[in-house]
Protein backbone atom coordinates (compact mmCIF):
# COMPACT_ATOMS: atom_id res chain seq x y z
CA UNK A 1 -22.74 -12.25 -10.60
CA UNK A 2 -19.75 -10.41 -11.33
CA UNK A 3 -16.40 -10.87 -9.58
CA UNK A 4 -12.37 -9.93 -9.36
CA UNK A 5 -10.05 -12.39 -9.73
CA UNK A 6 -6.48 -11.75 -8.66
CA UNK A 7 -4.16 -11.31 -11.66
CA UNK A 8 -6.75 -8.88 -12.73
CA UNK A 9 -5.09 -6.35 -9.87
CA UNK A 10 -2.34 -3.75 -10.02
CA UNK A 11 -0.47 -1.47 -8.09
CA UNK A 12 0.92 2.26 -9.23
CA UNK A 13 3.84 4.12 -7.26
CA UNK A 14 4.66 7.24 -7.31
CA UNK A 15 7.26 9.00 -5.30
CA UNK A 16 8.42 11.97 -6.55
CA UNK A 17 5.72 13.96 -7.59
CA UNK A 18 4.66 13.53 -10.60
CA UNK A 19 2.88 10.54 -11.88
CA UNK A 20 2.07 7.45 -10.73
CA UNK A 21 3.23 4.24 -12.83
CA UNK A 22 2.57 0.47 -12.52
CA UNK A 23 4.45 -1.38 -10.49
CA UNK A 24 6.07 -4.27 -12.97
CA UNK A 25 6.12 -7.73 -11.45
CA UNK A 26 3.77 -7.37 -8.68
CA UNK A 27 2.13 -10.47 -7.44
CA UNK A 28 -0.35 -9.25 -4.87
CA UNK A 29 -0.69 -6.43 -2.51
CA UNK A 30 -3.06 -6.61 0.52
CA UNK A 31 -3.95 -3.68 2.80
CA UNK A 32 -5.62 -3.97 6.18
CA UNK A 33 -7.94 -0.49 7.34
CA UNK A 34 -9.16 -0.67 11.09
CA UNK A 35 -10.80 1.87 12.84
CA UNK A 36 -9.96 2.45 16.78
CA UNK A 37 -13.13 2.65 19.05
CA UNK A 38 -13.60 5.45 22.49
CA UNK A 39 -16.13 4.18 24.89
CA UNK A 40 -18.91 7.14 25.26
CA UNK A 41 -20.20 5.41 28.27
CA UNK A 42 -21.92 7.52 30.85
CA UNK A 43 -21.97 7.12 34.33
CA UNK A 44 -24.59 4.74 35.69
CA UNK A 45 -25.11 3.28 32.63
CA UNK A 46 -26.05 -0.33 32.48
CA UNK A 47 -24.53 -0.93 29.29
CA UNK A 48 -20.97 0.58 27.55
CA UNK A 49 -21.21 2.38 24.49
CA UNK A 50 -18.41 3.06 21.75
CA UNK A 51 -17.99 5.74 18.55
CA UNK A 52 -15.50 5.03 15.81
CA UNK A 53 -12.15 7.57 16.02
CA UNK A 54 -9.00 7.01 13.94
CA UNK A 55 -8.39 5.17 11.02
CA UNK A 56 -5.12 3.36 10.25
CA UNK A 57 -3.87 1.13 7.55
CA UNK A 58 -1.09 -0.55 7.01
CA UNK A 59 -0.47 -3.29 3.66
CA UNK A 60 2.45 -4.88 1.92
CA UNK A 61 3.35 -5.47 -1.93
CA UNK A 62 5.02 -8.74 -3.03
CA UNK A 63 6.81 -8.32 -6.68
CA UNK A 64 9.07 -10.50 -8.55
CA UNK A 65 12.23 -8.73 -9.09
CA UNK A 66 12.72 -8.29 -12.87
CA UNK A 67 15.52 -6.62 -15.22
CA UNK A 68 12.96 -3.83 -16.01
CA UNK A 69 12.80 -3.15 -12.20
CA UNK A 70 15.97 -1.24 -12.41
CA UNK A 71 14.10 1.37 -14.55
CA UNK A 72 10.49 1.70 -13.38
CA UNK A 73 7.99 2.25 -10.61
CA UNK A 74 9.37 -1.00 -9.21
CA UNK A 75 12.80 0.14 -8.57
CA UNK A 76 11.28 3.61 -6.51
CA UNK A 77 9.28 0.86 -5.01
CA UNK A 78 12.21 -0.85 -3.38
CA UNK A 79 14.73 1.90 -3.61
CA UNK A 80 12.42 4.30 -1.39
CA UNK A 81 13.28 2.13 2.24
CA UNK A 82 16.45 3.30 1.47
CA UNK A 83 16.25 6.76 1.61
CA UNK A 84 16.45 8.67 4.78
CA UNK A 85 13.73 11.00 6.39
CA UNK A 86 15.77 13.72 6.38
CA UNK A 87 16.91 13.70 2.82
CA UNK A 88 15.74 15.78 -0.20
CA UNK A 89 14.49 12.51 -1.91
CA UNK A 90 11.77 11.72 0.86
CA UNK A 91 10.55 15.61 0.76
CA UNK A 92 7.14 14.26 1.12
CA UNK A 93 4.83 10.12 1.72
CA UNK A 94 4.67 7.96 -1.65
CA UNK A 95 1.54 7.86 -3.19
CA UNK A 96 0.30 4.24 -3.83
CA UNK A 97 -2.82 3.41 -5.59
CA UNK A 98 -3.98 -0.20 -5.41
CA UNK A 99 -6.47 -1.91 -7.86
CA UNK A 100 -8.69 -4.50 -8.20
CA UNK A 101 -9.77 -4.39 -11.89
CA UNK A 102 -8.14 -4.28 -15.18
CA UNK A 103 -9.18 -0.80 -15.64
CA UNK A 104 -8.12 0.92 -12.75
CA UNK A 105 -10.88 1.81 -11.58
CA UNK A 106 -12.35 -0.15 -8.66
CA UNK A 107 -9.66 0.36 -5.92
CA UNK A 108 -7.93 2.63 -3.24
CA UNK A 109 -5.37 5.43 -3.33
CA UNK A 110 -3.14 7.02 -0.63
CA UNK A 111 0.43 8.32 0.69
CA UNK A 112 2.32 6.51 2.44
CA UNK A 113 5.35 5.48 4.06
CA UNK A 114 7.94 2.20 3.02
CA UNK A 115 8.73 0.93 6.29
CA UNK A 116 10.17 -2.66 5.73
CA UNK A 117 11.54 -4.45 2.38
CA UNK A 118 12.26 -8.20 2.51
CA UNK A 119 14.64 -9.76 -0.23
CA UNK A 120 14.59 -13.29 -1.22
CA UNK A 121 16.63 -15.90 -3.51
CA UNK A 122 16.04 -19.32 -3.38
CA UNK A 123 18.16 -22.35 -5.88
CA UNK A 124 15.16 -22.74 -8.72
CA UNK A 125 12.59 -19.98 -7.71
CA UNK A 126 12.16 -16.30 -8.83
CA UNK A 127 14.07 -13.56 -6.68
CA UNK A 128 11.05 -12.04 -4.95
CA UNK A 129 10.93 -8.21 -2.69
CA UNK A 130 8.30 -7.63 -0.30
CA UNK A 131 7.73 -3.98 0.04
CA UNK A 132 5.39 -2.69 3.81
CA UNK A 133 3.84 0.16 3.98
CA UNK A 134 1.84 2.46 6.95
CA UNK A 135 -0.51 4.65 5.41
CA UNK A 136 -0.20 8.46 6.33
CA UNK A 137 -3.68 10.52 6.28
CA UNK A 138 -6.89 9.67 4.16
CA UNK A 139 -7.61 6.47 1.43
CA UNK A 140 -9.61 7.29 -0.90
CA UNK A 141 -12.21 4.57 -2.71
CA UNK A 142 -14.00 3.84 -5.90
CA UNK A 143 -15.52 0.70 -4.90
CA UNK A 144 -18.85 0.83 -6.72
C-alpha cells in the first residue's frame, strides 16, 4: 500500500503574479474545507432534509525562519500580512499551492488571503512564523 509521509510535503507562494516558488523552511501546512448545509425540508414532512451550499477553507503554514527567507517565497509569505488592502502590492489574493508528494503533484491549489502571522523565539529553539490563511473562491485537486 502506498502512503505520504510528512517531510515528503511542500508549499509554493506566489503573490505577485508571476510564478509560484517553494516556500523554504516550511514544517507543515494543514488546511481545513467544510461545506455549509440548507435544509430543503418541505412542509409536513416527517423527516428534514439538507443539500450542500458553500464551500470555505481556511489553513495555516508553520516555517522555520531562515537567512534565505529574506530573499524567497518565504519572505512574501510573511511579508504579505503586512501589506494593506488598499495598496498596489495586494492588487489581487496570493496563490498558494499545497503538496503532499515529492513531485508536486498530489495536492491542492488556490488564492487566498494572509490573515494572521505569529512570531516566535524561544532560548535554544529555532525562530519559527506561523502564517493563516482564508481561502477566496475555488481549490483545485489532483488527488488521484
Amino acid at each position: 500500500m502506498a502512503f505520504f509521509r510528512g517531510e515528503d510535503g511542500s508549499v509554493l507562494f506566489d503573490n505577485g503574479g508571476s510564478a509560484s516558488d517553494t516556500v523554504a523552511g516550511t514544517t507543515s501546512w494543514n488546511l481545513s474545507i467544510s461545506k455549509e448545509v440548507l435544509e430543503t425540508t418541505a412542509l409536513g414532512a416527517k423527516s428534514r432534509n439538507y443539500t450542500g451550499s458553500l464551500i470555505s477553507a481556511t489553513g495555516t503554514v508553520e516555517l522555520v525562519y531562515t537567512k534565505e527567507a529574506n530573499t524567497t517565497a518565504s519572505s512574501e509569505l510573511i511579508n504579505d500580512i503586512l501589506v494593506d488592502a488598499g495598496s498596489e502590492t495586494e492588487a489581487s489574493n496570493a496563490q498558494f499551492k499545497l503538496y503532499l508528494d515529492t513531485a508536486n503533484t498530489k495536492g491542492f491549489t488556490f488564492d487566498a488571503i494572509i490573515t494572521s502571522a505569529e512570531f516566535g523565539a524561544t532560548v535554544g529553539d529555532l525562530q519559527t512564523v506561523s502564517c493563516g490563511f482564508t481561502v477566496c473562491g475555488d481549490i483545485t485537486h489532483s488527488l488521484e
